[in-house]
C-alpha atoms as a PDB file:
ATOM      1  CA  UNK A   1     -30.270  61.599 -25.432  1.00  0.00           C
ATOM      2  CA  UNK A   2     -26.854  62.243 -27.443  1.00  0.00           C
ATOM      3  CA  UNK A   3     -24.836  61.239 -23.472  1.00  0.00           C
ATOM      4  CA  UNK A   4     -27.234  58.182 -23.312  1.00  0.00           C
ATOM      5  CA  UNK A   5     -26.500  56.601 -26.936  1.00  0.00           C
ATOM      6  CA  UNK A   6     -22.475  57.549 -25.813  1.00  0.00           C
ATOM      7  CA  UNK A   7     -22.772  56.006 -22.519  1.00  0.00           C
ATOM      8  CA  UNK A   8     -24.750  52.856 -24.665  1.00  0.00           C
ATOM      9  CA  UNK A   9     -21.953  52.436 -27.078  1.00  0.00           C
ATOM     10  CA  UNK A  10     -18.686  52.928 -24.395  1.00  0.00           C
ATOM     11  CA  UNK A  11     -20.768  49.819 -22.845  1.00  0.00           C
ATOM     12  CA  UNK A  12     -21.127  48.050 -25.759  1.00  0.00           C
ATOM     13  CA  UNK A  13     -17.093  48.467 -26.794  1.00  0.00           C
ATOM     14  CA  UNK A  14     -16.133  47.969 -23.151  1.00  0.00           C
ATOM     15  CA  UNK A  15     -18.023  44.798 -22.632  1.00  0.00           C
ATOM     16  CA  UNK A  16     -16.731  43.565 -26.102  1.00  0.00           C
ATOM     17  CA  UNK A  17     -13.128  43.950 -25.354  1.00  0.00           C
ATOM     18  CA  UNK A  18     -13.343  42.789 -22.114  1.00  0.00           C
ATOM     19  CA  UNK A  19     -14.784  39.622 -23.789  1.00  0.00           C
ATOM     20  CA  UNK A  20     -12.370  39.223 -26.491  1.00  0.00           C
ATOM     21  CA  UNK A  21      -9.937  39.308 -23.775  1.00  0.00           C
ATOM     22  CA  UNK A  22     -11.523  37.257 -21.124  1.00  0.00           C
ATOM     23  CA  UNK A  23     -11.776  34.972 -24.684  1.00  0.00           C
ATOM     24  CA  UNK A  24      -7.613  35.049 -25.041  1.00  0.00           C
ATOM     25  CA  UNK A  25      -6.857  34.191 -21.425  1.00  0.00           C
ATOM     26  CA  UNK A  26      -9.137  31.254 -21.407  1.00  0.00           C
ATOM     27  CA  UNK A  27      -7.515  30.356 -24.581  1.00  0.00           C
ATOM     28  CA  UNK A  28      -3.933  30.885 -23.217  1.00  0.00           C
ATOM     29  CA  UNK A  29      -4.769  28.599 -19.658  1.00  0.00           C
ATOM     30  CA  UNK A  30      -6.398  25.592 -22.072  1.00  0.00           C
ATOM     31  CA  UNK A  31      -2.859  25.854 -24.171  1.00  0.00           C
ATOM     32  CA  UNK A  32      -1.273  25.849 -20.918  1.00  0.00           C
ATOM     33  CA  UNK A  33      -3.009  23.094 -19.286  1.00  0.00           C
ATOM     34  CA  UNK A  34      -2.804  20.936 -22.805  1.00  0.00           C
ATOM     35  CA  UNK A  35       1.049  21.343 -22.257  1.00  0.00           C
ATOM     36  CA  UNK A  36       0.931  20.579 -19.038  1.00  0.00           C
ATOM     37  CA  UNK A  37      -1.057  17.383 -19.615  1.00  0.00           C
ATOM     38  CA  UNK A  38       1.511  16.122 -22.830  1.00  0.00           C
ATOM     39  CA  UNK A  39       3.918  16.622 -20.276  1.00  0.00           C
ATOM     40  CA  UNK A  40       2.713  14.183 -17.526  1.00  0.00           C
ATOM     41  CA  UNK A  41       1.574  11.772 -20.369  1.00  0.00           C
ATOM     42  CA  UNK A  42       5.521  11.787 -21.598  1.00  0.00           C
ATOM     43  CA  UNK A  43       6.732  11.467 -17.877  1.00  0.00           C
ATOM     44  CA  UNK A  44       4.118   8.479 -17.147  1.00  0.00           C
ATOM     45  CA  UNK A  45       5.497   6.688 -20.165  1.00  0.00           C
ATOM     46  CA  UNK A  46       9.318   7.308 -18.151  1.00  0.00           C
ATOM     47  CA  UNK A  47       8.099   5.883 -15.371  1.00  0.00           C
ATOM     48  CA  UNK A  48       7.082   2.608 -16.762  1.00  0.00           C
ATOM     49  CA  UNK A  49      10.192   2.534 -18.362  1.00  0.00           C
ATOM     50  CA  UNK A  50      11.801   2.576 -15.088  1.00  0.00           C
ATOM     51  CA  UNK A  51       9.973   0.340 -13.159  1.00  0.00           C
ATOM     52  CA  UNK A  52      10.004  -3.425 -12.708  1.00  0.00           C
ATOM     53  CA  UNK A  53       7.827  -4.318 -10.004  1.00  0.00           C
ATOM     54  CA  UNK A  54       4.390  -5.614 -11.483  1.00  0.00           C
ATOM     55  CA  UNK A  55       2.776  -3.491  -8.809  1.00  0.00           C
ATOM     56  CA  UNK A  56       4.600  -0.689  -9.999  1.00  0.00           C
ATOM     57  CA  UNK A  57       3.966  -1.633 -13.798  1.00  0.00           C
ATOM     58  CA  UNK A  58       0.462  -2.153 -13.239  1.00  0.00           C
ATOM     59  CA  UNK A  59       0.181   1.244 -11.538  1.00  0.00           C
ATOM     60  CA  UNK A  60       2.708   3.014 -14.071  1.00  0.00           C
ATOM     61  CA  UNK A  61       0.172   1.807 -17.282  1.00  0.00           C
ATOM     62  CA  UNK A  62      -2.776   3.424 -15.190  1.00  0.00           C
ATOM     63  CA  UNK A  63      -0.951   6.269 -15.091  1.00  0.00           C
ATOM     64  CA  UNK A  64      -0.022   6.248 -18.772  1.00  0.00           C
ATOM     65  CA  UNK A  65      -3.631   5.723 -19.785  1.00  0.00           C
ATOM     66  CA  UNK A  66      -4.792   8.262 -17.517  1.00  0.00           C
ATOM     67  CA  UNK A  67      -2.695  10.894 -18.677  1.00  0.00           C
ATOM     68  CA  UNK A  68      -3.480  10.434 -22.306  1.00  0.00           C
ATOM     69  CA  UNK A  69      -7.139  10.175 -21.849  1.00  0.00           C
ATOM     70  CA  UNK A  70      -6.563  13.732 -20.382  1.00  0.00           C
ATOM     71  CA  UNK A  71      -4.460  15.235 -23.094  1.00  0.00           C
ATOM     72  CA  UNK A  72      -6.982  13.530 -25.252  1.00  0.00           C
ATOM     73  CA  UNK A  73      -9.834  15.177 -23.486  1.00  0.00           C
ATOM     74  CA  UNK A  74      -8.243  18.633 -23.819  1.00  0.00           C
ATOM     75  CA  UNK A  75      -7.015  18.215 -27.229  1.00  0.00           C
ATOM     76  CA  UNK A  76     -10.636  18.037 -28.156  1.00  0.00           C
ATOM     77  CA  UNK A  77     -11.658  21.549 -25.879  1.00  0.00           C
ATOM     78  CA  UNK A  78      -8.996  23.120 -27.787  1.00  0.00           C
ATOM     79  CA  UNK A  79     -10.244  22.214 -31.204  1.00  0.00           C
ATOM     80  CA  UNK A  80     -13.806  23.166 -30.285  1.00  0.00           C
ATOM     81  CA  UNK A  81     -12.293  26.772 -29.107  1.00  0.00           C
ATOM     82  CA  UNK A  82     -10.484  26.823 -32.541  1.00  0.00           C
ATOM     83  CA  UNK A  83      -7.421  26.573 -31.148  1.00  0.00           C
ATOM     84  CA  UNK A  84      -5.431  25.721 -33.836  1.00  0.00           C
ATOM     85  CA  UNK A  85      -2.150  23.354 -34.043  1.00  0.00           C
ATOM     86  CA  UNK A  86       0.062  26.370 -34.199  1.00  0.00           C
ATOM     87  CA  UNK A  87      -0.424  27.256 -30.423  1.00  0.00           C
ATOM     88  CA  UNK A  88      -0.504  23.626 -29.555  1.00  0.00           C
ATOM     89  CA  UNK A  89       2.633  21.760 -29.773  1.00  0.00           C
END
């Protein structure tokens, strides 16, 4: 009995460490991906700023709006994780 309630509580420490990690890299990849997304959001807005063409301009303010709606998106994942401002910058 006294190897079964060990074996029962090595599980239960294992699985919740394994969890809080799991937990921390899913964190760290939606901080990641929020970067990743500011970052095309701030190179869409470059774009437009380079382009003339109304094609182009009509596709660069897609791009823009697409891009924020994104970083907007995540933004909002983050703060339901409780990420907080200080890993998002």
């Amino acid at each position: 009995m006294k190897g079964e309630n060990k074996n029962n509580v090595l599980s239960w420490l294992s699985a919740l460490f394994f969890e809080e990690v799991e937990e921390e890299n899913v964190k760290d990849d939606l901080v990641e991906e929020l970067k990743r997304a500011k970052n095309e959001w701030i190179a869409a807005e470059k774009y437009f700023e380079s382009v003339s063409d109304p094609d182009l301009v009509e596709y660069a303010i897609y791009n823009i709006e697409a891009a924020k709606r994104k970083y907007i998106y995540l933004l909002k994942k983050a703060r339901e994780e409780g990420i907080t401002s200080g890993y998002v910058k």
